[in-house]
N, C-alpha and C. Protein backbone atom coordinates (compact mmCIF):
# COMPACT_ATOMS: atom_id res chain seq x y z
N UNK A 1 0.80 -1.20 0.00
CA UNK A 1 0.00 0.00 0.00
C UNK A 1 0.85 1.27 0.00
N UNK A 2 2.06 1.47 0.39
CA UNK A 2 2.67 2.30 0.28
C UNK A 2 3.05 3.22 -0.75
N UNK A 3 3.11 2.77 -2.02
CA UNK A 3 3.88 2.65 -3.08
C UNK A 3 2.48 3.38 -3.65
N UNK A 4 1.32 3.48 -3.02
CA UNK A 4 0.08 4.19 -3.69
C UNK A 4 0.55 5.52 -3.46
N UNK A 5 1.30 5.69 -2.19
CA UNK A 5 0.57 7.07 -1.68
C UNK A 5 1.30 8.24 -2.42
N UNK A 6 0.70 9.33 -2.59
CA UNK A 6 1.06 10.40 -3.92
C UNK A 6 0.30 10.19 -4.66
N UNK A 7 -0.19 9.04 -4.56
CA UNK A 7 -1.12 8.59 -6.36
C UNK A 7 -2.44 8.74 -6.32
N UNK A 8 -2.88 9.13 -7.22
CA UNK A 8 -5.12 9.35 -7.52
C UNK A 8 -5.36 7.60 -7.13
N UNK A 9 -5.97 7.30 -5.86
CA UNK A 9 -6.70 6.18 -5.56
C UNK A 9 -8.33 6.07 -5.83
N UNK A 10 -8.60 4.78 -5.69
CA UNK A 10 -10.02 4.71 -5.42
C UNK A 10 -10.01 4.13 -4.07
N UNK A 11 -10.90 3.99 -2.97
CA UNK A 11 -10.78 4.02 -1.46
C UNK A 11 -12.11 2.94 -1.32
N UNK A 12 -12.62 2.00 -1.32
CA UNK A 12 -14.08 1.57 -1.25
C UNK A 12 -14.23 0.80 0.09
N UNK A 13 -15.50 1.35 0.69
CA UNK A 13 -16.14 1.02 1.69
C UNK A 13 -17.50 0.52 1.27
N UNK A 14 -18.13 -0.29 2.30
CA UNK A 14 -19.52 -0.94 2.06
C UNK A 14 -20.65 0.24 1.68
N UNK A 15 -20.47 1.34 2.37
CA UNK A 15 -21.33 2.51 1.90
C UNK A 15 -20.91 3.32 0.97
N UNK A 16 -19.57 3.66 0.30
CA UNK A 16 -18.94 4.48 -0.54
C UNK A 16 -17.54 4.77 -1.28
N UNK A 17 -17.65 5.08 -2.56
CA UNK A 17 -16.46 4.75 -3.31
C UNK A 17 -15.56 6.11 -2.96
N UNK A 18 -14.41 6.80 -2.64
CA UNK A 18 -13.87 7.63 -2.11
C UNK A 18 -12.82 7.41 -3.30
N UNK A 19 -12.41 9.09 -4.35
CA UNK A 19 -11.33 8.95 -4.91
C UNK A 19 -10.62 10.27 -4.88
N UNK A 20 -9.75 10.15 -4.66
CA UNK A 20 -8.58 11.01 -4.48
C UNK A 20 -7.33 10.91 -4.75
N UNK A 21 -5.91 12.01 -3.48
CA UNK A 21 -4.66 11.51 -3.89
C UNK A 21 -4.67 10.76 -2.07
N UNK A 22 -4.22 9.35 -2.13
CA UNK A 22 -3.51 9.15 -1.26
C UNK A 22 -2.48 9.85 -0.29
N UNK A 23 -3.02 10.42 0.76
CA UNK A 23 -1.96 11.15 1.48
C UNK A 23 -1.26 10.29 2.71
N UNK A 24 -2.12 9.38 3.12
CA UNK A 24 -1.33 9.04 4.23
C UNK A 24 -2.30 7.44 4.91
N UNK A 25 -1.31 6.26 4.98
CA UNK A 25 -1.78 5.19 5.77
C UNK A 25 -1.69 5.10 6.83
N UNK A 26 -2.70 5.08 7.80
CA UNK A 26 -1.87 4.93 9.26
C UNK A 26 -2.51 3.89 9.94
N UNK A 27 -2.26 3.55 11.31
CA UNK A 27 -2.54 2.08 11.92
C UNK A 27 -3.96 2.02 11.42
N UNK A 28 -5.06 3.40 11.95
CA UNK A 28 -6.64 3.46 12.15
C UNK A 28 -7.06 3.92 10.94
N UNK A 29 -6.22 4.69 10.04
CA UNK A 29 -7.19 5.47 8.99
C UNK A 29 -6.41 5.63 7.70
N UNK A 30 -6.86 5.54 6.79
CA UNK A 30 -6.56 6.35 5.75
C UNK A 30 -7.06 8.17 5.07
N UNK A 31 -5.90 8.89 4.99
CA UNK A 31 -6.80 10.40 4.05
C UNK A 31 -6.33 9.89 3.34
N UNK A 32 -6.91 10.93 2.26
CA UNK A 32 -7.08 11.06 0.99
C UNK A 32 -7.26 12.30 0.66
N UNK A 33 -7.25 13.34 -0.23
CA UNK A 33 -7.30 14.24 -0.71
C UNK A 33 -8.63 14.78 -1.71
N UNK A 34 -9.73 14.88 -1.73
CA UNK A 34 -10.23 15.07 -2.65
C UNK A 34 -10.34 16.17 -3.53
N UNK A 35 -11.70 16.50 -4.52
CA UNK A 35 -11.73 17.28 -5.00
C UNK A 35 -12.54 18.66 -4.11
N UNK A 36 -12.95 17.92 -3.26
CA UNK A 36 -14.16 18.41 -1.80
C UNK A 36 -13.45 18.34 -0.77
N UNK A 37 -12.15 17.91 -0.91
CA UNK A 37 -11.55 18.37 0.54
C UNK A 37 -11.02 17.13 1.21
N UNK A 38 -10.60 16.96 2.30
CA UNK A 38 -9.83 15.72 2.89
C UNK A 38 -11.09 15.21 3.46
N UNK A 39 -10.34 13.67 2.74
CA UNK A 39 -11.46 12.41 3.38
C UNK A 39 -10.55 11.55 4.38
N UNK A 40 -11.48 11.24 5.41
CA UNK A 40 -10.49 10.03 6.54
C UNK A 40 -11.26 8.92 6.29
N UNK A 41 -10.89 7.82 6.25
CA UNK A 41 -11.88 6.01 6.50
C UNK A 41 -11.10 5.59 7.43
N UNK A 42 -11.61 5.09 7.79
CA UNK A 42 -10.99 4.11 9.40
C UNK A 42 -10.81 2.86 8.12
N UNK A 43 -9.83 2.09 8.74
CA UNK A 43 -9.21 1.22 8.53
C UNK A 43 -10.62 0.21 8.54
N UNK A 44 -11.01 -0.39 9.32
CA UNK A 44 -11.66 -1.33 9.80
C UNK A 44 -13.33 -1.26 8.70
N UNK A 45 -13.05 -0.13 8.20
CA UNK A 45 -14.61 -0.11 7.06
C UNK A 45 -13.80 -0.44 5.64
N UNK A 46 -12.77 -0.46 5.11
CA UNK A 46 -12.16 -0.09 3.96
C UNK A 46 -12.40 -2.26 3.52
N UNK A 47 -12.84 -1.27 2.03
CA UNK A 47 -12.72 -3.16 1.77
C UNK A 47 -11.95 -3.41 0.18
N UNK A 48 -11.24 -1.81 -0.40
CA UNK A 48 -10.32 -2.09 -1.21
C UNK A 48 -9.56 -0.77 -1.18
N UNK A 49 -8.06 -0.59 -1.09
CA UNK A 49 -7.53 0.78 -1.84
C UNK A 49 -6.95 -0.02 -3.44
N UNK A 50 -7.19 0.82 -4.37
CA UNK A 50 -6.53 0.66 -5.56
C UNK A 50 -6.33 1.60 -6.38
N UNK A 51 -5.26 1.93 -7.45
CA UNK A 51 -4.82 2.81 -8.29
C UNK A 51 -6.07 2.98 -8.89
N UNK A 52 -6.05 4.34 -9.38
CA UNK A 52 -7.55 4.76 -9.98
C UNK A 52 -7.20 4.59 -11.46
N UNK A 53 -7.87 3.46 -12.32
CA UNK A 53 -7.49 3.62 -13.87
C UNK A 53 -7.87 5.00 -14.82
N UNK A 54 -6.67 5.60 -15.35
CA UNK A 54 -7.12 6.52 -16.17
C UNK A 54 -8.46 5.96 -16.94
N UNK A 55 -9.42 7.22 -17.90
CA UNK A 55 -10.35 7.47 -17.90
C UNK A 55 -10.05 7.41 -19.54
């Protein structure tokens, strides 16, 4: 997961797809950067991070 961070992710939880830049993994949470501003997910809801495929 490391090797994401700097990079436009997609973030998915059971309630919502979150895409941004990867700013930071930590024990409890992930941000992210959006276009709306910084997003946090707790660790424990997240059920994929992955590179966001160009468009």
């Amino acid at each position: 997961m490391i090797e994401l961070i700097g990079k436009i992710v997609e973030v998915g939880t059971v309630e919502a797809l979150y895409t941004g830049r990867l700013v930071e993994i930590g024990e409890n949470e992930v941000q992210i950067e959006s276009e709306s501003g910084w997003v946090v997910v707790p660790i424990d809801r997240i059920a994929f991070i992955r590179e966001k495929e160009e468009d």
